[in-house]
C-alpha atoms as a PDB file:
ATOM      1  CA  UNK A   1      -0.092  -5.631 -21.162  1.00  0.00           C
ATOM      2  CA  UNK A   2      -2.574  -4.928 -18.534  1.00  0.00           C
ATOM      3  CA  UNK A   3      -4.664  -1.489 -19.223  1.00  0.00           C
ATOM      4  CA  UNK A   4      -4.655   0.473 -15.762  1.00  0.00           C
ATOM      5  CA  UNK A   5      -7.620   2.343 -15.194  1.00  0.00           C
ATOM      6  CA  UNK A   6      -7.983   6.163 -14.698  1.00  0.00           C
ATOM      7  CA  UNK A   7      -9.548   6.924 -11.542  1.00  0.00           C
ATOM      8  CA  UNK A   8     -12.217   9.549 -11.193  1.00  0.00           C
ATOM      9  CA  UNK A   9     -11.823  10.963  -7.651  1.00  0.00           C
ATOM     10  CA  UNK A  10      -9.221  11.423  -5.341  1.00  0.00           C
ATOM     11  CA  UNK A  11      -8.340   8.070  -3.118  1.00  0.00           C
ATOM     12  CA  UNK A  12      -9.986   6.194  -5.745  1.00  0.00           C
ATOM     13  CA  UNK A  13      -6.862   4.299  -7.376  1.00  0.00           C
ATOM     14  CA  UNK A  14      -3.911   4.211  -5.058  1.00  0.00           C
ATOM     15  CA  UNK A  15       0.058   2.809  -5.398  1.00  0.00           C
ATOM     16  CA  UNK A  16       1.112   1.197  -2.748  1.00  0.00           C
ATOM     17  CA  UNK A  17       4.981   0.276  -2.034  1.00  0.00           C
ATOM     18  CA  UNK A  18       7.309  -0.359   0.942  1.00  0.00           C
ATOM     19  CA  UNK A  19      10.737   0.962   1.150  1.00  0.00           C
ATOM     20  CA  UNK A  20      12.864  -0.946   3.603  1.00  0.00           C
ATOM     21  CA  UNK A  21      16.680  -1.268   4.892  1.00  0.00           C
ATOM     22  CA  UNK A  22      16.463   2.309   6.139  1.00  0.00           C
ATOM     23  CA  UNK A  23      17.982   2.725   9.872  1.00  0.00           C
ATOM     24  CA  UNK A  24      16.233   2.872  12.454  1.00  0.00           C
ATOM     25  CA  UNK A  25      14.957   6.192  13.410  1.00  0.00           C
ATOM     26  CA  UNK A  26      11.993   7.395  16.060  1.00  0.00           C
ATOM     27  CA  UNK A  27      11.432   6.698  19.409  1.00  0.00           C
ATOM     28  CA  UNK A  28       9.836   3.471  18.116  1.00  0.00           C
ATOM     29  CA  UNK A  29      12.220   2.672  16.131  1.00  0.00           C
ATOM     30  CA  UNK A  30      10.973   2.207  12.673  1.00  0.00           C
ATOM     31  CA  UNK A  31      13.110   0.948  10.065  1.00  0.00           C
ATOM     32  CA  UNK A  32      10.605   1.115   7.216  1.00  0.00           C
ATOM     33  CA  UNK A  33       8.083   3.242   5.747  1.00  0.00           C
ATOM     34  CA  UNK A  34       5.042   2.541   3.602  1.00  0.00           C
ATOM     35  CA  UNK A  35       4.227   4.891   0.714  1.00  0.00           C
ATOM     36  CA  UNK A  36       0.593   5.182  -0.646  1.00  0.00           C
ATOM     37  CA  UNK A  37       0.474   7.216  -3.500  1.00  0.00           C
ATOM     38  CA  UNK A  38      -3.451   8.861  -5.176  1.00  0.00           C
ATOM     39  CA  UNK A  39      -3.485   7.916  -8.120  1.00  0.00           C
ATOM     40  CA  UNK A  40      -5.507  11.050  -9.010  1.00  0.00           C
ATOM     41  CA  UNK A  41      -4.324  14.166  -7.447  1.00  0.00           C
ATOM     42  CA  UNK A  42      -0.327  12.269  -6.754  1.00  0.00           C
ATOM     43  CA  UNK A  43      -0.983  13.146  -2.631  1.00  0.00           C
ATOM     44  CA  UNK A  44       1.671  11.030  -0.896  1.00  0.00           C
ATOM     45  CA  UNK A  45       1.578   9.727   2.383  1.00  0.00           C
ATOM     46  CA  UNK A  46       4.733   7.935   4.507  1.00  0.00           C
ATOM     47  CA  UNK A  47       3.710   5.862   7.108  1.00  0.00           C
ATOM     48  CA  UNK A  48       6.754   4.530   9.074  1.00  0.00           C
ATOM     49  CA  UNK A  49       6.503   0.971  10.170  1.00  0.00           C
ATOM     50  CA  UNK A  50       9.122  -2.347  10.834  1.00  0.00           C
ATOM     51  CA  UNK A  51      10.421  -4.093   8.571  1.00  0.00           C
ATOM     52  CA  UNK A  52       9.050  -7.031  10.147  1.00  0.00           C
ATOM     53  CA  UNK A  53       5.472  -6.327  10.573  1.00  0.00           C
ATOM     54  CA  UNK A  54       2.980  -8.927   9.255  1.00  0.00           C
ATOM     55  CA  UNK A  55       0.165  -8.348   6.768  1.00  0.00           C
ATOM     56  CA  UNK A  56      -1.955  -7.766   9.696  1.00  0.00           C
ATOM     57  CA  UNK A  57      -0.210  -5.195  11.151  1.00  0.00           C
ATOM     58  CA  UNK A  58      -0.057  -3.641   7.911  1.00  0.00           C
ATOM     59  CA  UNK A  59      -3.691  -3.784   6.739  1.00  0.00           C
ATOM     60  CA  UNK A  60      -4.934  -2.408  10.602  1.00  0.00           C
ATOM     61  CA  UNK A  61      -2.179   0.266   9.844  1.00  0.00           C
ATOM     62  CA  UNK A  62      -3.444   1.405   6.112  1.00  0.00           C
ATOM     63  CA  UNK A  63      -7.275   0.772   8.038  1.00  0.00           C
ATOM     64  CA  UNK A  64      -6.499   3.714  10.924  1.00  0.00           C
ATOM     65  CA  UNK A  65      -3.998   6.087   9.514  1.00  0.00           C
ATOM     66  CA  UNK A  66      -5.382   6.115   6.102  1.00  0.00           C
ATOM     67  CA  UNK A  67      -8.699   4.917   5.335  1.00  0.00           C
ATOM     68  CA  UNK A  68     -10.235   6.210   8.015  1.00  0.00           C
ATOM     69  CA  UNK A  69      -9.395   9.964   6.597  1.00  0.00           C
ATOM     70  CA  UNK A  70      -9.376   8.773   2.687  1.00  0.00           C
ATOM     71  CA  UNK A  71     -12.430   6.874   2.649  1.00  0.00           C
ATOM     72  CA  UNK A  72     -12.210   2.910   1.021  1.00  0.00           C
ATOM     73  CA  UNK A  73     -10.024   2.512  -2.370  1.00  0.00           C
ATOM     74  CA  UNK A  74     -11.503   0.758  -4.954  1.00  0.00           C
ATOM     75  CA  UNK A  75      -8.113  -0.535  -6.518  1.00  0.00           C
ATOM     76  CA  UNK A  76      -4.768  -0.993  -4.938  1.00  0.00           C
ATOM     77  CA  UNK A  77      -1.481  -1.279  -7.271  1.00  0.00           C
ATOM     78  CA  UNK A  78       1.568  -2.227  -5.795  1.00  0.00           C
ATOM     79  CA  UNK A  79       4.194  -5.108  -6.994  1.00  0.00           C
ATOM     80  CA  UNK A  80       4.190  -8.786  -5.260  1.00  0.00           C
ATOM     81  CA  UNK A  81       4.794  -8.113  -2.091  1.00  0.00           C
ATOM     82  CA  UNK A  82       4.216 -11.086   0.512  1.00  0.00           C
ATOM     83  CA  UNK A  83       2.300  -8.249   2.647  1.00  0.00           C
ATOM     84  CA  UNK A  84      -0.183  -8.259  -0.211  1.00  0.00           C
ATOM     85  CA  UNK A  85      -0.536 -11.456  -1.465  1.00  0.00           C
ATOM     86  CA  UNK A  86      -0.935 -12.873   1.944  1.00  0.00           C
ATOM     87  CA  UNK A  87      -4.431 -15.036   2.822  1.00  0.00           C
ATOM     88  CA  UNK A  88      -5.239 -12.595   4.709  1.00  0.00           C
ATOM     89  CA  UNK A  89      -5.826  -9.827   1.808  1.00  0.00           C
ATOM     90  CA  UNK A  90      -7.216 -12.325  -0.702  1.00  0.00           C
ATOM     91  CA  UNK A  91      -9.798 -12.824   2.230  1.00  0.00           C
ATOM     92  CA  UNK A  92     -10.510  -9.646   3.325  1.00  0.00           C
ATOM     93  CA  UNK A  93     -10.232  -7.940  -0.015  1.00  0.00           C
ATOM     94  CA  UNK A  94     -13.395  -8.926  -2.118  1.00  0.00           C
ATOM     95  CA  UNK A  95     -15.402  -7.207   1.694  1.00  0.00           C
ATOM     96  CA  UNK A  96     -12.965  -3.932   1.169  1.00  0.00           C
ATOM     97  CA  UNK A  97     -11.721  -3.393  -1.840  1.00  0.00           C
ATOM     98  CA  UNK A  98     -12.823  -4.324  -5.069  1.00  0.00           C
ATOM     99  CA  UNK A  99      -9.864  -5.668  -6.358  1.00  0.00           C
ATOM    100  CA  UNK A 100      -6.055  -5.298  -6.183  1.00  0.00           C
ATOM    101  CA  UNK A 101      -4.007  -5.096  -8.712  1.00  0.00           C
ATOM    102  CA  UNK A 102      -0.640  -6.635  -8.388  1.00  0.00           C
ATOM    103  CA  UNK A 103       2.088  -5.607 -10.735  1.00  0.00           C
ATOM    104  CA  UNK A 104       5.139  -6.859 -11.238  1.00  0.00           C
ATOM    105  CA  UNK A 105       7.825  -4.454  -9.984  1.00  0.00           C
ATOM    106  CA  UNK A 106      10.555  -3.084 -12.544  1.00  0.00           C
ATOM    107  CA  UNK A 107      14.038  -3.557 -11.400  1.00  0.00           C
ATOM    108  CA  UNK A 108      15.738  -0.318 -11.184  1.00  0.00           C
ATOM    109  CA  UNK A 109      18.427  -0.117 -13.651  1.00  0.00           C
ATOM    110  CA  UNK A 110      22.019   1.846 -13.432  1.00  0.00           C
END
C-alpha cells in the first residue's frame, strides 16, 4: 500500500478525476466536467469540458483556469486515466510537477 502524503498548504496535493456521459449542456456544449479537488482545505473546482478532448486540451485547460489562480501542484492523484498517462504528461511533468501519483480507481460497489 502506497503511503499518500499530507500536504502542507492549500493547492499543494490535489485529486484529480473526470466524470463523463453527462448530456450535453452550455452553449458549448460540454458533456463532461473535470473535478480537481485540494487536498488540504477540500476546495472543489468543476471545469466543464468534452468528452473527447485530448491530453492537450486538458493540460492547457488545468494550465489557464486553474494554475494560473492556484499556483503549480506539487502532486497530482487521480486513477489511470489515458488523459494522464499520456506522453505528453510523462514529458511535461518532471518541468511542472514533481510527480503524479496515479492510483488505481475503486469500482463503485451497489
Amino acid at each position: 500500500m502506497i503511503k499518500i502524503q499530507e500536504p502542507s498548504r492549500p493547492w499543494e496535493i490535489v485529486y484529480m478525476d473526470w466524470v463523463t456521459g453527462l448530456p450535453p449542456g452550455g452553449y458549448r456544449s460540454y458533456n463532461a466536467l473535470l473535478v480537481i479537488v485540494d487536498r488540504f482545505c477540500k476546495t472543489q473546482i468543476f471545469l466543464p469540458f468534452h468528452k473527447d478532448d485530448t491530453a492537450m486540451d486538458t493540460a492547457l485547460l488545468i494550465w489557464n483556469r486553474v494554475v494560473s489562480w492556484t499556483g503549480i501542484f506539487t502532486n497530482i492523484m487521480s486513477d489511470r486515466d489515458p488523459k494522464f498517462t499520456s506522453a505528453l504528461w510523462k514529458k511535461s511533468s518532471p518541468t511542472i510537477w514533481d510527480k503524479i501519483f496515479l492510483l488505481y480507481s475503486i469500482p463503485p460497489t451497489n
